[in-house]
N, C-alpha and C. Protein backbone atom coordinates (compact mmCIF):
# COMPACT_ATOMS: atom_id res chain seq x y z
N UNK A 1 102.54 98.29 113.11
CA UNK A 1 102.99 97.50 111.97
C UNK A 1 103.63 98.45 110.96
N UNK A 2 104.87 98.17 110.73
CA UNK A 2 105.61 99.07 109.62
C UNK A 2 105.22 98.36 108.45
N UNK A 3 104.80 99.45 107.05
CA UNK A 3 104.45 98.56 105.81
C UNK A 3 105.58 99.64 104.96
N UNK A 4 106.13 99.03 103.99
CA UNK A 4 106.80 99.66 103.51
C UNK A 4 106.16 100.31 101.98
N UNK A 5 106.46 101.09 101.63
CA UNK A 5 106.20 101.82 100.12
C UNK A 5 105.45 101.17 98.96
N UNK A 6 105.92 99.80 98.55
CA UNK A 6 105.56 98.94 98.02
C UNK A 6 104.34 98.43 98.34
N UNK A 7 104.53 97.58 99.69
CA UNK A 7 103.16 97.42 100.29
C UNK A 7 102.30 98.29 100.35
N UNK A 8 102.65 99.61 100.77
CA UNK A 8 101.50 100.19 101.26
C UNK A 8 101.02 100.40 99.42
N UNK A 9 101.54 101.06 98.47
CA UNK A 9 100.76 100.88 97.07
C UNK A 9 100.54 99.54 96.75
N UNK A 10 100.91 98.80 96.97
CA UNK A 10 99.74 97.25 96.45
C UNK A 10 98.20 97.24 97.14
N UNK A 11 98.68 97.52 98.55
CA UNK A 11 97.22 97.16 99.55
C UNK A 11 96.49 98.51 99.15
N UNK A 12 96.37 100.09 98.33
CA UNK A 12 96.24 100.87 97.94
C UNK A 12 95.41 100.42 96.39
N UNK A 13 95.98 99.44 96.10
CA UNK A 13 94.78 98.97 94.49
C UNK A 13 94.43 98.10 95.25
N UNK A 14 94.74 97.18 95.65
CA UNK A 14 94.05 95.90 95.83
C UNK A 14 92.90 96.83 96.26
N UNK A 15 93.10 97.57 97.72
CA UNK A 15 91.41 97.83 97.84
C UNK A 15 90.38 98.66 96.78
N UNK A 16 90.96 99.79 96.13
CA UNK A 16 90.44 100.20 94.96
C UNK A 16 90.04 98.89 93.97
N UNK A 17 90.80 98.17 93.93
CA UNK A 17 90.28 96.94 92.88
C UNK A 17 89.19 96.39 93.36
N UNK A 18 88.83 96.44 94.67
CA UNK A 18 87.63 95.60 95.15
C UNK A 18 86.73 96.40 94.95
N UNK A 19 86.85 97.99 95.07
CA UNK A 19 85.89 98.55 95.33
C UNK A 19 85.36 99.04 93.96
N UNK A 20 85.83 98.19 92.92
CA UNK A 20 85.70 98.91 91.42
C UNK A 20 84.68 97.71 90.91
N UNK A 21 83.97 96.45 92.12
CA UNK A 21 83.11 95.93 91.62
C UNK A 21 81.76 96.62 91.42
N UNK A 22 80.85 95.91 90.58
CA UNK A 22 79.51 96.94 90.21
C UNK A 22 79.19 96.66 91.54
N UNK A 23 78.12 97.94 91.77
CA UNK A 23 77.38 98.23 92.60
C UNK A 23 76.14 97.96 92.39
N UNK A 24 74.86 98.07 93.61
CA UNK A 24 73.83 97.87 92.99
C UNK A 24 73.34 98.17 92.04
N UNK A 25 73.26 99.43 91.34
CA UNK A 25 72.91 100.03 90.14
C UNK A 25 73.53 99.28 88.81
N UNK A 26 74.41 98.19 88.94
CA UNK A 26 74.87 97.32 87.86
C UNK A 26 76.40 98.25 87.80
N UNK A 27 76.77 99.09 87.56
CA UNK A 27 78.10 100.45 87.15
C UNK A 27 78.95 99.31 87.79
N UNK A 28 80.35 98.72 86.54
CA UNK A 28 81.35 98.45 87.05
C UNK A 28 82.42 99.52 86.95
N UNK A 29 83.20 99.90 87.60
CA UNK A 29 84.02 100.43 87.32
C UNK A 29 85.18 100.10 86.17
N UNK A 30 85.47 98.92 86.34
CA UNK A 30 86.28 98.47 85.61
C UNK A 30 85.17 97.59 84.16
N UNK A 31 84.32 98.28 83.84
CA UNK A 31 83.97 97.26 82.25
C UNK A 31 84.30 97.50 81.08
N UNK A 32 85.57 98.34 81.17
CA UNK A 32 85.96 98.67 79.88
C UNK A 32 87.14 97.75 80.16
N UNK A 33 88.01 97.79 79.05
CA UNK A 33 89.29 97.93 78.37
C UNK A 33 89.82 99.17 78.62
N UNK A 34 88.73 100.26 78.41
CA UNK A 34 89.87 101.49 78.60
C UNK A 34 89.54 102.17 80.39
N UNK A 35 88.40 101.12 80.97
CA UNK A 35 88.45 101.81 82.19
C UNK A 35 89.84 100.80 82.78
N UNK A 36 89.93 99.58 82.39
CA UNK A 36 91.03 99.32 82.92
C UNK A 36 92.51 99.45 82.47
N UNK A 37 92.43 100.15 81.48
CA UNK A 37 94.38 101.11 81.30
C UNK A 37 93.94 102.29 82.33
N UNK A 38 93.04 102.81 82.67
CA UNK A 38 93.22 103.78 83.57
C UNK A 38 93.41 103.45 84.63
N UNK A 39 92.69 102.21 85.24
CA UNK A 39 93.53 102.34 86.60
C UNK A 39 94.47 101.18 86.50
N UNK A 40 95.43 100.70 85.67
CA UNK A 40 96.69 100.67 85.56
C UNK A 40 97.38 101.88 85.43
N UNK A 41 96.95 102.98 85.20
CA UNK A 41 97.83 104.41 84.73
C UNK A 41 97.68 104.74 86.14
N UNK A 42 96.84 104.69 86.29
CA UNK A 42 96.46 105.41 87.99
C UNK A 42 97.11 104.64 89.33
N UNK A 43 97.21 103.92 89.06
CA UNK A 43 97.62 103.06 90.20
C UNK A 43 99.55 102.65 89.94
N UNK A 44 100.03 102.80 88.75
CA UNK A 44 101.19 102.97 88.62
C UNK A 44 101.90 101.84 88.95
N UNK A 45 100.71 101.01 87.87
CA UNK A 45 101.37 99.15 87.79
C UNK A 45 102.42 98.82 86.70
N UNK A 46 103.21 98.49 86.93
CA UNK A 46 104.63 98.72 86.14
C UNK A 46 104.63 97.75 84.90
N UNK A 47 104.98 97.27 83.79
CA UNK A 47 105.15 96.30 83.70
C UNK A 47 104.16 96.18 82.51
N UNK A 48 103.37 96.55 82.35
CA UNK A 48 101.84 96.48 81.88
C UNK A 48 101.66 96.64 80.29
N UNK A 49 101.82 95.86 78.72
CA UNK A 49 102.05 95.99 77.98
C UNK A 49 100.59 96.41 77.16
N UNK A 50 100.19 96.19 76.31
CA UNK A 50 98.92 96.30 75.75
C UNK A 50 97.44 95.57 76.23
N UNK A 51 96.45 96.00 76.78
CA UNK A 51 95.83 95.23 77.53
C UNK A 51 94.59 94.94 76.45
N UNK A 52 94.05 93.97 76.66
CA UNK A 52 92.58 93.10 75.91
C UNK A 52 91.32 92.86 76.86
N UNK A 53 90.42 92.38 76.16
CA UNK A 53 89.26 91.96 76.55
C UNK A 53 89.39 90.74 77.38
N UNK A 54 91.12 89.80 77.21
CA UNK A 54 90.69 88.69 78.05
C UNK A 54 91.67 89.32 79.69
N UNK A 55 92.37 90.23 78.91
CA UNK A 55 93.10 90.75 80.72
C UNK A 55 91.94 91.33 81.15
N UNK A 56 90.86 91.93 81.00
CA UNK A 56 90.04 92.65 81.44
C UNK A 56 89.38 91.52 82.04
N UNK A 57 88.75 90.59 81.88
CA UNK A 57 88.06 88.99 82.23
C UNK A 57 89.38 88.56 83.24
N UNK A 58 90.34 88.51 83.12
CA UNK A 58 91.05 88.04 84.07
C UNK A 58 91.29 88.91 85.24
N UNK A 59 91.09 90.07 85.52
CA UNK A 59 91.12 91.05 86.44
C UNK A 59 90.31 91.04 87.24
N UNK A 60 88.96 90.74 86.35
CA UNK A 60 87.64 90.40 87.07
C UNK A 60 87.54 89.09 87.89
N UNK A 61 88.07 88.27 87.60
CA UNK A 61 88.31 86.81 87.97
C UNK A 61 89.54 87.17 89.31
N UNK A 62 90.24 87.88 89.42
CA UNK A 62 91.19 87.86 90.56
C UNK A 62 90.45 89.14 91.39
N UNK A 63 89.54 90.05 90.77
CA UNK A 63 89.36 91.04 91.68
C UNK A 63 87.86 90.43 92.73
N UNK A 64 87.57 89.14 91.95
CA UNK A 64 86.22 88.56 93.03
C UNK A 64 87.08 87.61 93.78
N UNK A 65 88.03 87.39 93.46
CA UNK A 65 89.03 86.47 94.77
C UNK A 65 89.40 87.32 95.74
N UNK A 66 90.38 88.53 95.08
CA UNK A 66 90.37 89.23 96.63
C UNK A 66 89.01 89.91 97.63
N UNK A 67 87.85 89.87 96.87
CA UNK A 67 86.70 90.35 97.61
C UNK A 67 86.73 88.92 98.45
N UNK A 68 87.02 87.93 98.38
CA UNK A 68 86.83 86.77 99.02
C UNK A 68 87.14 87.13 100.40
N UNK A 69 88.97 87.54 99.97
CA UNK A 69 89.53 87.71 101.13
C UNK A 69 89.31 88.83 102.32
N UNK A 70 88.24 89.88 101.40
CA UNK A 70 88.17 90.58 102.71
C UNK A 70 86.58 90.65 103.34
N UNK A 71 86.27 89.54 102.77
CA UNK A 71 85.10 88.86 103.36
C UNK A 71 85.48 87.86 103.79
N UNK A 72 86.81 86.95 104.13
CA UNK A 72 86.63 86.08 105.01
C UNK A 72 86.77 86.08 106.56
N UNK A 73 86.32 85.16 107.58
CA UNK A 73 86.25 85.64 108.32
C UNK A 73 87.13 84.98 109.71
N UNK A 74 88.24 84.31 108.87
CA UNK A 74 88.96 83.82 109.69
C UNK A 74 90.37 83.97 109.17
N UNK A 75 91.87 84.16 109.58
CA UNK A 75 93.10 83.79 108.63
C UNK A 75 92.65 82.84 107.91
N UNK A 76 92.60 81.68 107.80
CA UNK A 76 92.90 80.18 107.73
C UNK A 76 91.93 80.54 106.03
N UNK A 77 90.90 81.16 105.94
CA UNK A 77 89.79 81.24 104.79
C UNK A 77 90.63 82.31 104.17
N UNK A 78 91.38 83.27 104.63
CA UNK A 78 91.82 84.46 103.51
C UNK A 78 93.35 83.75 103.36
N UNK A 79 93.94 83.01 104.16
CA UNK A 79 95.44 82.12 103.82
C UNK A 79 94.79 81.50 102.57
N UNK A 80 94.14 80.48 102.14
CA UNK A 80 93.61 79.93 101.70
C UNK A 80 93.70 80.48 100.01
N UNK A 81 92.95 81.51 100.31
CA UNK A 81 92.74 82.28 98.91
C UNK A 81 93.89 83.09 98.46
N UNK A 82 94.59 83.81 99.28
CA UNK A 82 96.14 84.06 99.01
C UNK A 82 96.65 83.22 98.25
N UNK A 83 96.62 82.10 99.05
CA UNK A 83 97.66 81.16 98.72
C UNK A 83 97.50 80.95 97.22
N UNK A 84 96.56 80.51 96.36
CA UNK A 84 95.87 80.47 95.28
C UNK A 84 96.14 81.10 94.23
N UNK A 85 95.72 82.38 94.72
CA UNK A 85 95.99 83.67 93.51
C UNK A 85 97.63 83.74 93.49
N UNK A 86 98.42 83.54 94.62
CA UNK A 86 99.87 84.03 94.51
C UNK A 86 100.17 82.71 93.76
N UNK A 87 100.30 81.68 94.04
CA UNK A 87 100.61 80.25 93.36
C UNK A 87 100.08 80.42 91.81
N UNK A 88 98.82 80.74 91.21
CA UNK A 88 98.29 80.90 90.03
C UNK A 88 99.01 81.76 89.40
N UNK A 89 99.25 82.77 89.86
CA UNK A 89 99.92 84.59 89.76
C UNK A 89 101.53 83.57 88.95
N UNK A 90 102.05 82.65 89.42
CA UNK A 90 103.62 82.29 88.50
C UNK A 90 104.51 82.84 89.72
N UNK A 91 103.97 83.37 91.19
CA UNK A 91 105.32 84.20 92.02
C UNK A 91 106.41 83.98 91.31
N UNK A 92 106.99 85.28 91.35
CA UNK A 92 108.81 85.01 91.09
C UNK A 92 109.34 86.42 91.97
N UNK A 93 109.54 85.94 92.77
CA UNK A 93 110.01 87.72 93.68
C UNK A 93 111.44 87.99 93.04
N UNK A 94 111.48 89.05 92.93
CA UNK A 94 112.57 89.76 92.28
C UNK A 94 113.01 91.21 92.66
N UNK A 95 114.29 91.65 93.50
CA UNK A 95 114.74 93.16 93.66
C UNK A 95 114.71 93.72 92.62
N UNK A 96 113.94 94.82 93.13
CA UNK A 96 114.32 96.05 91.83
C UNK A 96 114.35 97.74 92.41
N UNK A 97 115.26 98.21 91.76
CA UNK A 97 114.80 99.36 92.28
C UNK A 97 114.48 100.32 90.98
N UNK A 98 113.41 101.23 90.47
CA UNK A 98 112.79 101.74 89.49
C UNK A 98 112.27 102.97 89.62
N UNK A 99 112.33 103.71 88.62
CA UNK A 99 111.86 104.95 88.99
C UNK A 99 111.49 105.58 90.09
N UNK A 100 112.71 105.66 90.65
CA UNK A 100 113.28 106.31 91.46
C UNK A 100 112.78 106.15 93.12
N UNK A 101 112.68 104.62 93.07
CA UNK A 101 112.50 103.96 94.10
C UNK A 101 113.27 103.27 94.69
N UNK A 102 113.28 102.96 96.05
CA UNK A 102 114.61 102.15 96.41
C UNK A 102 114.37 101.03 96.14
N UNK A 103 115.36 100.10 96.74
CA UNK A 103 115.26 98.39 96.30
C UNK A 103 114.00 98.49 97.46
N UNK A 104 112.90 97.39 96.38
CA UNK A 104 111.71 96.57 96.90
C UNK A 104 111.61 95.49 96.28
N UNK A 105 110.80 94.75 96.20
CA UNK A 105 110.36 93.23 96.20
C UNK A 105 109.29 93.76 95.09
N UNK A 106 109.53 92.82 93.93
CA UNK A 106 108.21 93.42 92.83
C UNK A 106 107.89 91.23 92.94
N UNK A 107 106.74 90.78 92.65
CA UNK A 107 106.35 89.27 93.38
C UNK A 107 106.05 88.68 91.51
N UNK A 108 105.88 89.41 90.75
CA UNK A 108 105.25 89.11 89.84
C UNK A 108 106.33 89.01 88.55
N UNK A 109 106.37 87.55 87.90
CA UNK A 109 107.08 87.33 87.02
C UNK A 109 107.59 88.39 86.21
N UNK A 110 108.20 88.28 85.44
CA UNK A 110 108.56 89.49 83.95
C UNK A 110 107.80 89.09 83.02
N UNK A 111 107.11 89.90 82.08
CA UNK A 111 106.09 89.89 81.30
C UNK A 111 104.68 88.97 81.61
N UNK A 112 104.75 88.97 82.76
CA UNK A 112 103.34 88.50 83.59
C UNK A 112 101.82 89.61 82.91
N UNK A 113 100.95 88.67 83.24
CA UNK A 113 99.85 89.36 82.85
C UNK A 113 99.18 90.57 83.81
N UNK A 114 98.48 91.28 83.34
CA UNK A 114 97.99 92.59 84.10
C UNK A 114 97.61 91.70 85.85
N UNK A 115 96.61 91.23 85.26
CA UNK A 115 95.94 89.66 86.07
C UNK A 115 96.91 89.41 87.01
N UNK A 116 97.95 88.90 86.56
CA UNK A 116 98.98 87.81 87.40
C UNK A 116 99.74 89.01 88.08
N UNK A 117 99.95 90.06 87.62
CA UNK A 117 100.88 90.94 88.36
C UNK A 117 100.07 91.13 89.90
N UNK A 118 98.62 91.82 89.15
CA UNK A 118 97.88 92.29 90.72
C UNK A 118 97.67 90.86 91.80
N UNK A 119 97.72 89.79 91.23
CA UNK A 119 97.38 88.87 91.93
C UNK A 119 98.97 88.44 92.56
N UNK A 120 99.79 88.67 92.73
CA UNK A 120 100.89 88.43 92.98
C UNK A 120 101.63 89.49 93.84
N UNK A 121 101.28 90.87 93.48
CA UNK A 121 101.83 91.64 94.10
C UNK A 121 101.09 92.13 95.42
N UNK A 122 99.69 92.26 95.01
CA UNK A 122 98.59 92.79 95.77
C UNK A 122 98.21 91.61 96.88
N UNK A 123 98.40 90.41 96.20
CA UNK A 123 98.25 89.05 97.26
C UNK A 123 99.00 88.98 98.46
N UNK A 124 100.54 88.91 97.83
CA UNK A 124 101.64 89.44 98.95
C UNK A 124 101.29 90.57 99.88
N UNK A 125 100.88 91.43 99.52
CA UNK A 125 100.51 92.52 100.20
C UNK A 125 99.96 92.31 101.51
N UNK A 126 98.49 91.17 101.26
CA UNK A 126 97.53 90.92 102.14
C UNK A 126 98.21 89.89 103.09
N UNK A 127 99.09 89.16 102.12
CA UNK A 127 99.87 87.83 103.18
C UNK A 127 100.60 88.70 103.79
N UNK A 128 101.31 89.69 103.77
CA UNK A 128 101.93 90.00 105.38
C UNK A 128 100.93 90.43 106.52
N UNK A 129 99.70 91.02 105.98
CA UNK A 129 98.70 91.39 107.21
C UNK A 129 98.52 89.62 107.99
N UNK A 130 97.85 88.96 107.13
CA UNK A 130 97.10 87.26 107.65
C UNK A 130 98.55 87.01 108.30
N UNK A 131 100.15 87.41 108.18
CA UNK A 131 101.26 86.68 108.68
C UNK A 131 101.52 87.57 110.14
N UNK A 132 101.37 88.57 109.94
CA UNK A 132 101.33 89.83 111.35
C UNK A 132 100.30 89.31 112.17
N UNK A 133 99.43 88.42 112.22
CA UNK A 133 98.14 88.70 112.70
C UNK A 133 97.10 89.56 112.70
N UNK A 134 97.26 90.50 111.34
CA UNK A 134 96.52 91.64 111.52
C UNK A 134 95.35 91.73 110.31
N UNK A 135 94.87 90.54 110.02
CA UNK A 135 94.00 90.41 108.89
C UNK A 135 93.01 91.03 109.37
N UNK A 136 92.50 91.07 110.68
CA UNK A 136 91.05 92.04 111.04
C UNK A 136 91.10 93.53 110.58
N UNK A 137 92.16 93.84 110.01
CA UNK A 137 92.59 95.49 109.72
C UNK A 137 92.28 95.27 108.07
N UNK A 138 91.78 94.48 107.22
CA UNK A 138 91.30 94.41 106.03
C UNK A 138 89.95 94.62 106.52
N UNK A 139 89.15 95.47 105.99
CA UNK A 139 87.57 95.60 106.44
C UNK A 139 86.77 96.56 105.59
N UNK A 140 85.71 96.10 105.75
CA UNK A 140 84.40 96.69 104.62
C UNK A 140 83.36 97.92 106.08
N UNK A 141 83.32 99.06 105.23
CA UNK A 141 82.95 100.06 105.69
C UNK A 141 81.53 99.64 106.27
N UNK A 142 81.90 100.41 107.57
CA UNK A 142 80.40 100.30 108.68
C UNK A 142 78.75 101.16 108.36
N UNK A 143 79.39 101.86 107.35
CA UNK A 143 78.17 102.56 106.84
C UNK A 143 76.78 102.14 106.45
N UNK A 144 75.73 101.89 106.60
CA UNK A 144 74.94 101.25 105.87
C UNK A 144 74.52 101.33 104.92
N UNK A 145 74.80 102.37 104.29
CA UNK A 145 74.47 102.33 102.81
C UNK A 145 76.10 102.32 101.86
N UNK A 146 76.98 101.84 102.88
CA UNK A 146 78.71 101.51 101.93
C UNK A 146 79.01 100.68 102.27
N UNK A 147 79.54 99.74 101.67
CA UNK A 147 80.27 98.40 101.68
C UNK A 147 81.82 98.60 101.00
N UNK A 148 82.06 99.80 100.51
CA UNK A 148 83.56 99.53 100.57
C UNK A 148 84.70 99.01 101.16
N UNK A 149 85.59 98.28 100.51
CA UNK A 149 86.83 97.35 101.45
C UNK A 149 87.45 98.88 101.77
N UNK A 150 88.67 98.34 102.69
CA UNK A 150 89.80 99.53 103.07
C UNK A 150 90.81 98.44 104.38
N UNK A 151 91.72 99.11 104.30
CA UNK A 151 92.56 98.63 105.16
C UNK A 151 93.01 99.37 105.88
N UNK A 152 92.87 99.22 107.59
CA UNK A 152 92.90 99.94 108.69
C UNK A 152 94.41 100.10 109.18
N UNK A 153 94.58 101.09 109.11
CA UNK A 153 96.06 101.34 109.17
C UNK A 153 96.48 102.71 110.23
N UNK A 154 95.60 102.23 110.92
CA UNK A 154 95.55 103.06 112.67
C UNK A 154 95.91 102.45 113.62
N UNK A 155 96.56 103.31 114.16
CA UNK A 155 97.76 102.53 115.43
C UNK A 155 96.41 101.65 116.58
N UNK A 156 95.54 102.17 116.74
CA UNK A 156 95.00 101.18 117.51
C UNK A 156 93.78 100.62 116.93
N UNK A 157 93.71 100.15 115.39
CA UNK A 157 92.49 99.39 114.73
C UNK A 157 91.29 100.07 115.19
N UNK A 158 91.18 101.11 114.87
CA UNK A 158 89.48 101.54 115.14
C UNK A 158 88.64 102.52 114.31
N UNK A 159 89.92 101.98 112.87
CA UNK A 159 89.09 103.24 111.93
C UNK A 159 87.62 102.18 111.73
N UNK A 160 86.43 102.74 111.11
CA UNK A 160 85.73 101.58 111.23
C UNK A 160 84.47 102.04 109.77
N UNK A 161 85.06 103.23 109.05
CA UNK A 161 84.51 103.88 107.79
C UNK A 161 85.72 103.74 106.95
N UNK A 162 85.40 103.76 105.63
CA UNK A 162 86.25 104.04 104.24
C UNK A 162 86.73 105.42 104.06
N UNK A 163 85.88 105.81 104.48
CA UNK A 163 86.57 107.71 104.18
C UNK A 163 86.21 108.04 105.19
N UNK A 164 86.54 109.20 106.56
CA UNK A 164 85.85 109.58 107.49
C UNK A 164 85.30 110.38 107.39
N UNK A 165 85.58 111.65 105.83
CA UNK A 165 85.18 112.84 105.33
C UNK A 165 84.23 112.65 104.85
N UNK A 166 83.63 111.15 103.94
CA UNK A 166 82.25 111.39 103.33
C UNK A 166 81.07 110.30 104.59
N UNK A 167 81.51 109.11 104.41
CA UNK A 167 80.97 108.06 105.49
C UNK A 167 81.28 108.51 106.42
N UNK A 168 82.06 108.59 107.58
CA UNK A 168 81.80 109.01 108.97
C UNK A 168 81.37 109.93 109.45
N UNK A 169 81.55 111.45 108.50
CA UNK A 169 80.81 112.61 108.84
C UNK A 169 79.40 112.19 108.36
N UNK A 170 78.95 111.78 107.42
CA UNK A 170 77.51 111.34 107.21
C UNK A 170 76.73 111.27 108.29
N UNK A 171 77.58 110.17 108.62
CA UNK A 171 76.79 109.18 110.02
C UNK A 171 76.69 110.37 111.06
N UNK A 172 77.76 110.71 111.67
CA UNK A 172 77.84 111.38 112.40
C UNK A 172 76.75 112.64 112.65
N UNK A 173 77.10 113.00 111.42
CA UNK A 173 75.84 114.66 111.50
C UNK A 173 74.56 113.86 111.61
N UNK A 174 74.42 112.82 110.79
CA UNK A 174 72.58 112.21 110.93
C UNK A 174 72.39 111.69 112.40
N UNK A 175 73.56 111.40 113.39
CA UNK A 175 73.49 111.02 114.70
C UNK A 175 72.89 112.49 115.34
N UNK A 176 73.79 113.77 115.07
CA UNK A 176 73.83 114.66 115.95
C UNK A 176 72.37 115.35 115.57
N UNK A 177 72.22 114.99 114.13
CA UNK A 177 69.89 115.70 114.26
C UNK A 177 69.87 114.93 114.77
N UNK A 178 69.64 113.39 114.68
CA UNK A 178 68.60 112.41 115.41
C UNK A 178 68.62 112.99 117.24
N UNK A 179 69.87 113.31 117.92
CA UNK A 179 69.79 113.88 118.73
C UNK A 179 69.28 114.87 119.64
N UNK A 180 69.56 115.97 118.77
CA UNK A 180 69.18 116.97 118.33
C UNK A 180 67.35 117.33 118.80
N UNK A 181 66.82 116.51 117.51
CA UNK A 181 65.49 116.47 117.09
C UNK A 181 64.94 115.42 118.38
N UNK A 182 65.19 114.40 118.85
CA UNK A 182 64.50 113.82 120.12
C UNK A 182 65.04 114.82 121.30
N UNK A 183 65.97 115.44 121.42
CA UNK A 183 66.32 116.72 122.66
C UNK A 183 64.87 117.46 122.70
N UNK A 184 64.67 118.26 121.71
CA UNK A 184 63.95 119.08 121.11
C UNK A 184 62.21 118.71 121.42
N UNK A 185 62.51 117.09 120.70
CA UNK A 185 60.63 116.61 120.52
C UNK A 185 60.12 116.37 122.08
């Protein structure tokens, strides 16, 4: 599946956006105002004028929709919720080409809200996977103590951790004692 530049940075927050819900320990990532100009700064969402306490509430409100989507477990349940956030979002697709990017597809009105942008741009994102057939490549890390989203973007779908450097080596080395140590016992 070819994703282009655009896509691949939308599906790049969207999953950071999921993964910026609190965790057990309560820690949202995003409960500020100023944690969320940072990852608008960080994520290099265009568009983005002075942000408030109710874009911050509205971020939160679209970032438990896309957790929907990569907890659902069929197209037809993550079409569904796409469909929603992009329809709510105001779509207005529009060429642009911007700092020093070529022409892409930006999905999100002009002077759209922080909210409506990610839900519009980042939505699109996910609707070409559910339109490829490749929604099973949206997925939450096999780790048992991680539930991070990520999107599998390996030629033959089998990444099956969020990071392979912190989660898969984890696993891995605690496989090779458990090994190891019953060789041994």
């Amino acid at each position: 599946m070819q994703i282009t530049h655009d896509t691949r940075c939308a599906l790049l927050t969207v999953v950071d956006l999921v993964n910026s819900a609190p965790e057990e320990d309560g820690h949202d990532a995003l409960g500020s105002v100023a944690d969320l100009a940072a990852f608008v700064r960080d994520h290099d969402v265009s568009g983005v004028g002075a942000l408030s306490a109710e874009d911050l509430a509205a971020v939160h409100a679209v970032r438990g929709r896309f957790t929907e989507v990569f907890a659902a477990a069929e197209p037809r349940a993550a079409a569904a919720v796409i469909n929603e956030l992009v329809a709510a979002a105001g779509t207005t697709p529009q060429l642009t080409d911007h700092d020093g990017y070529d022409w892409h597809v930006h999905y999100f009105a002009p002077g759209a809200s922080v909210a409506d942008h990610l839900a519009a741009d980042c939505g699109m994102a996910l609707a070409f996977f559910v339109v490829a057939g490749e929604q099973e490549r949206l997925r939450r890390c096999e780790a048992p103590d991680c539930q991070n989203a990520f999107v599998d973007l390996s030629r033959n779908r089998s990444r099956r951790y969020c990071d392979s450097r912190t989660c898969g080596n984890r696993l891995h080395v605690a496989a090779y004692r458990a090994r190891r140590k019953e060789a041994a016992g």
